[in-house]
C-alpha atoms as a PDB file:
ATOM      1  CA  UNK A   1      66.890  45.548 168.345  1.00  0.00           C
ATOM      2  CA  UNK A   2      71.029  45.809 168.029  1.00  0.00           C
ATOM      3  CA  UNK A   3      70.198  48.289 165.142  1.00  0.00           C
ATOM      4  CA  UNK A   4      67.557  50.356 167.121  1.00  0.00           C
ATOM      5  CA  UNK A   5      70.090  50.548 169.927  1.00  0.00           C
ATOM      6  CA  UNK A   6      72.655  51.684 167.555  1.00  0.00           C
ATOM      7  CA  UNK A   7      70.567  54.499 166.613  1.00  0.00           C
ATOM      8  CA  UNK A   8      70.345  56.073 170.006  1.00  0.00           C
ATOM      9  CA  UNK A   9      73.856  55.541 170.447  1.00  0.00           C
ATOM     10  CA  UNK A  10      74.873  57.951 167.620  1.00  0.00           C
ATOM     11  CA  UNK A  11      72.069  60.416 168.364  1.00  0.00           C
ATOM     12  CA  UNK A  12      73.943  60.655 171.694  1.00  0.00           C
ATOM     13  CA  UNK A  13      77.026  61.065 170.290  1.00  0.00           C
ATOM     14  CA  UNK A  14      75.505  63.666 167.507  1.00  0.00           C
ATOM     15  CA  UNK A  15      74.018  65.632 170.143  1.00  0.00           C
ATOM     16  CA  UNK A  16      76.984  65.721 172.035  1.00  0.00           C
ATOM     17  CA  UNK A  17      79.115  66.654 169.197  1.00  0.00           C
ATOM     18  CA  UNK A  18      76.823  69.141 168.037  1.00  0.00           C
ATOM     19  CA  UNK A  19      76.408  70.674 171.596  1.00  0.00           C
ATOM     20  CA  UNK A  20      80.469  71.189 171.677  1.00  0.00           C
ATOM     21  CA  UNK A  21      80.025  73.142 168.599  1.00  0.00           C
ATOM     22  CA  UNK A  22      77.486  75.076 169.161  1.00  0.00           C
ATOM     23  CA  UNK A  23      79.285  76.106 172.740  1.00  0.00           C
ATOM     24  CA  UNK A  24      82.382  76.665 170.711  1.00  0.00           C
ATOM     25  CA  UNK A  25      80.379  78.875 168.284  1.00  0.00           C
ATOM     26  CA  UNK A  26      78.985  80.938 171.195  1.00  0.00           C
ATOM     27  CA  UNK A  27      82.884  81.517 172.891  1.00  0.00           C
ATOM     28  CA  UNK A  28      84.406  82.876 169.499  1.00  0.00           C
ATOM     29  CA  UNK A  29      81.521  84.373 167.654  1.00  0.00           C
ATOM     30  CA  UNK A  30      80.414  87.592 169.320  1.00  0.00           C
ATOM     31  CA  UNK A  31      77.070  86.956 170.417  1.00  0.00           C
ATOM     32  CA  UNK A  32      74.910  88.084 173.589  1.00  0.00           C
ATOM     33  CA  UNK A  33      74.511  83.774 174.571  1.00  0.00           C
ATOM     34  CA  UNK A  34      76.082  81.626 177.104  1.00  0.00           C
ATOM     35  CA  UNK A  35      76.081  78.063 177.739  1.00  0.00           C
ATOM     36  CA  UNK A  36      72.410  78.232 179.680  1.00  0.00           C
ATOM     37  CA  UNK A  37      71.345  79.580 177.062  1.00  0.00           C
ATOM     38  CA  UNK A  38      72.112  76.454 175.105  1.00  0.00           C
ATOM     39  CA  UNK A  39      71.095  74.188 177.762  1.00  0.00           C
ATOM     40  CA  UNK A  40      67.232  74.180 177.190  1.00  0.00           C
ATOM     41  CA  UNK A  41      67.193  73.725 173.098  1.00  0.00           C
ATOM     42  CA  UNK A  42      70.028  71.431 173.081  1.00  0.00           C
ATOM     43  CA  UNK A  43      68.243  69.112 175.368  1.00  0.00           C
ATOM     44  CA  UNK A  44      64.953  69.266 174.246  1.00  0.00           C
ATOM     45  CA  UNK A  45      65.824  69.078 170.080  1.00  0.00           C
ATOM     46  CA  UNK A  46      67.393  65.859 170.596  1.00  0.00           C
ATOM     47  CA  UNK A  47      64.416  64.598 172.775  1.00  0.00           C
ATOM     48  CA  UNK A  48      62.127  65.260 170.170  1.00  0.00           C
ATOM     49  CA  UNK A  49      64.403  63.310 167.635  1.00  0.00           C
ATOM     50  CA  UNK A  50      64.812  60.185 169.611  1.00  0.00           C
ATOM     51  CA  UNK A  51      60.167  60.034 170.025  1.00  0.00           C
ATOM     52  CA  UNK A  52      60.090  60.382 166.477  1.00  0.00           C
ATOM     53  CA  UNK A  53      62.778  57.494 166.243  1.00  0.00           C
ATOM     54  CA  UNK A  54      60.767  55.362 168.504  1.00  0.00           C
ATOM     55  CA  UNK A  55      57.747  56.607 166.465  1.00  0.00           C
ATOM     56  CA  UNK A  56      60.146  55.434 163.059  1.00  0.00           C
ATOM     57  CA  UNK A  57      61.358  51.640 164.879  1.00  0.00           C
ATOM     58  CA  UNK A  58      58.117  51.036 165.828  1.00  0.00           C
ATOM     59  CA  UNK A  59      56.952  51.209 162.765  1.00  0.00           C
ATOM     60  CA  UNK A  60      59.653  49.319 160.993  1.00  0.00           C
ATOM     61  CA  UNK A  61      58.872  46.223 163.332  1.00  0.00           C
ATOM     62  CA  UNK A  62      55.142  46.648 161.921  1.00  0.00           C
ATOM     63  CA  UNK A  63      54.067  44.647 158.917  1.00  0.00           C
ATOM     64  CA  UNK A  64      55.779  46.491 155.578  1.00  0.00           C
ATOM     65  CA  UNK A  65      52.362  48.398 154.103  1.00  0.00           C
ATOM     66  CA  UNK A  66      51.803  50.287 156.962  1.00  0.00           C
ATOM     67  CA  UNK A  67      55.951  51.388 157.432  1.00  0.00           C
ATOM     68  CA  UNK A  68      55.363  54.363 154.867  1.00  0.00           C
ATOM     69  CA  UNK A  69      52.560  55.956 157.201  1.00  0.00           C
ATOM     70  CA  UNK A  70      54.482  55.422 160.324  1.00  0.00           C
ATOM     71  CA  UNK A  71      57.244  57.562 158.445  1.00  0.00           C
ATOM     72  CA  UNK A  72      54.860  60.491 158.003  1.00  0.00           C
ATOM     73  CA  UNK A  73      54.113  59.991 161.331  1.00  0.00           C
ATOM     74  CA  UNK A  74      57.577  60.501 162.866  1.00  0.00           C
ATOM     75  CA  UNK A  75      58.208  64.126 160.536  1.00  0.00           C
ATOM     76  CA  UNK A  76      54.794  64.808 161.615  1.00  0.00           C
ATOM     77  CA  UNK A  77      55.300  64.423 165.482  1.00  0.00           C
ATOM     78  CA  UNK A  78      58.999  66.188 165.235  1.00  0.00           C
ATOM     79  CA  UNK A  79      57.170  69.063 163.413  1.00  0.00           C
ATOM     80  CA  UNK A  80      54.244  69.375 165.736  1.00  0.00           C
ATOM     81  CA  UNK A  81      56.754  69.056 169.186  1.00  0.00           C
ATOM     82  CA  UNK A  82      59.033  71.180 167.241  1.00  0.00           C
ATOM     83  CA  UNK A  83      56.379  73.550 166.905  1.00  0.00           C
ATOM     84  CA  UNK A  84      55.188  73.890 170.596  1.00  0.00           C
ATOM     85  CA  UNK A  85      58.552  73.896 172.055  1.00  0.00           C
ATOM     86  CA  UNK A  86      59.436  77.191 169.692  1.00  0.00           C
ATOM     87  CA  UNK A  87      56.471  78.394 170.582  1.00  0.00           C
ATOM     88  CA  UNK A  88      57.333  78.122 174.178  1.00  0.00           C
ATOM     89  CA  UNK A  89      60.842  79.083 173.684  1.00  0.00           C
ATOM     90  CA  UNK A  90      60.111  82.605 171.921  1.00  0.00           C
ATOM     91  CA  UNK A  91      56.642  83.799 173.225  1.00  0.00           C
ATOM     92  CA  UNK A  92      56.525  82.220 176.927  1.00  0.00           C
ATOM     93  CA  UNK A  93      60.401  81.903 178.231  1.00  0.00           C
ATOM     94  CA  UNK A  94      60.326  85.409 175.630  1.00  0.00           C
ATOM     95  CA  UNK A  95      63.302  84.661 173.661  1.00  0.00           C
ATOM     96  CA  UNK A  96      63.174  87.009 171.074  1.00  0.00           C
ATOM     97  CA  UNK A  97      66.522  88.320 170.315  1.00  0.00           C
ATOM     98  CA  UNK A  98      68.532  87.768 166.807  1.00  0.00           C
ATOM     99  CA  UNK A  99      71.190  85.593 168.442  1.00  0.00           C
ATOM    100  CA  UNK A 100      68.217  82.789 170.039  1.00  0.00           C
ATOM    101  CA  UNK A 101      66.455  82.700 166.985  1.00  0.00           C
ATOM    102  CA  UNK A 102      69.527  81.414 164.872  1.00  0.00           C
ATOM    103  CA  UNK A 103      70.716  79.159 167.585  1.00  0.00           C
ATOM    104  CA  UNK A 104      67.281  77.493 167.771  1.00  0.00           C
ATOM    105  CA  UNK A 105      66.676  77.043 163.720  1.00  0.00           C
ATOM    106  CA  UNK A 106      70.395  76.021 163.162  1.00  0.00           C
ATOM    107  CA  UNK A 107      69.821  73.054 166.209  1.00  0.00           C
ATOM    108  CA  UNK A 108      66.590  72.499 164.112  1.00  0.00           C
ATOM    109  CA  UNK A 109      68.115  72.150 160.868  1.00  0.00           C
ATOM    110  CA  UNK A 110      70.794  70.179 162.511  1.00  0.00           C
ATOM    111  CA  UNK A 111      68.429  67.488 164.018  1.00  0.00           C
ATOM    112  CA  UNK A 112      66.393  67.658 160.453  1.00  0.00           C
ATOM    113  CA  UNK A 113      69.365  66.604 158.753  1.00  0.00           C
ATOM    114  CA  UNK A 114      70.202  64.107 161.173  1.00  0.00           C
ATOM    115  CA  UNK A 115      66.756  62.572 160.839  1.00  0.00           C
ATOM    116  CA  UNK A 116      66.394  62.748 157.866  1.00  0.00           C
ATOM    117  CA  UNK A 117      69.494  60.982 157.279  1.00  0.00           C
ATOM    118  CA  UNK A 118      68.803  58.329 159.659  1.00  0.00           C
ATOM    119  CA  UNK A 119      65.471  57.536 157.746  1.00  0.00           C
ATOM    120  CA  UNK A 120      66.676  56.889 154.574  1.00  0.00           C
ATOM    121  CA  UNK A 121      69.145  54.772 155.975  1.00  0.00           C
ATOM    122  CA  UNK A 122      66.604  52.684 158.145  1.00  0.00           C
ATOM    123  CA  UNK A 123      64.009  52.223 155.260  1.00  0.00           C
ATOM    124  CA  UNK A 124      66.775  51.857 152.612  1.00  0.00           C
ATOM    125  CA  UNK A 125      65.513  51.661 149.224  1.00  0.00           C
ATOM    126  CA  UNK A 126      61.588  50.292 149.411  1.00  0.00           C
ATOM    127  CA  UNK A 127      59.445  51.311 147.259  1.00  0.00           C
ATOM    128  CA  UNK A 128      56.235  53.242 148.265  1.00  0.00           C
ATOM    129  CA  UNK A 129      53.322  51.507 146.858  1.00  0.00           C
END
């Protein structure tokens, strides 16, 4: 439970981190954004994350055949949210331009990483049988 805590912790702290980038990024790069327009992906991303996390701890606590298919699972779920909410974000809220199209994949590919990262570390080095 301390570990699972831990977890959320330093997604908060990623998020937040990456969020003061990312507003940094849209102050000296010339680009048509402003901080709203960060607001709804850099909320949302990290939501996604931390289900598929819960998704990933839940099925750590499960018995140790099944913790490879809860894995899928958790990319699975971030993929499929991930999916709908771009949807959402580029046809219905119709944010099309250049400039929201790189700021949503590079928040994508930052939460990936992050992930990604924090799976390896939580199922260390088991075998898949």
């Amino acid at each position: 439970m301390k570990g699972s805590v831990r977890i959320f912790i330093y997604l908060l702290l990623y998020s937040l981190l990456l969020f003061a980038l990312s507003a940094l990024a849209i102050y000296v790069l010339p680009s048509g954004l402003t901080l709203r327009d960060l607001l709804l992906p850099g909320i949302v991303l990290p939501v996604i994350v931390a289900l598929s996390f819960v998704v990933l701890i839940f099925g750590k606590t499960r018995e140790a055949e099944r913790q490879p298919v809860f894995t899928i699972v958790a990319i699975g779920l971030k993929f499929v949210l991930s999916i709908i909410f771009a949807l959402t974000y580029f046809i219905v809220l119709k944010r099309t331009g250049r400039d929201y199209i790189v700021l949503f994949f590079f928040l994508y590919l930052a939460f990936t990483v992050y992930l990604l990262k924090v799976m390896f570390k939580v199922l260390g080095n088991k075998s898949l049988k």
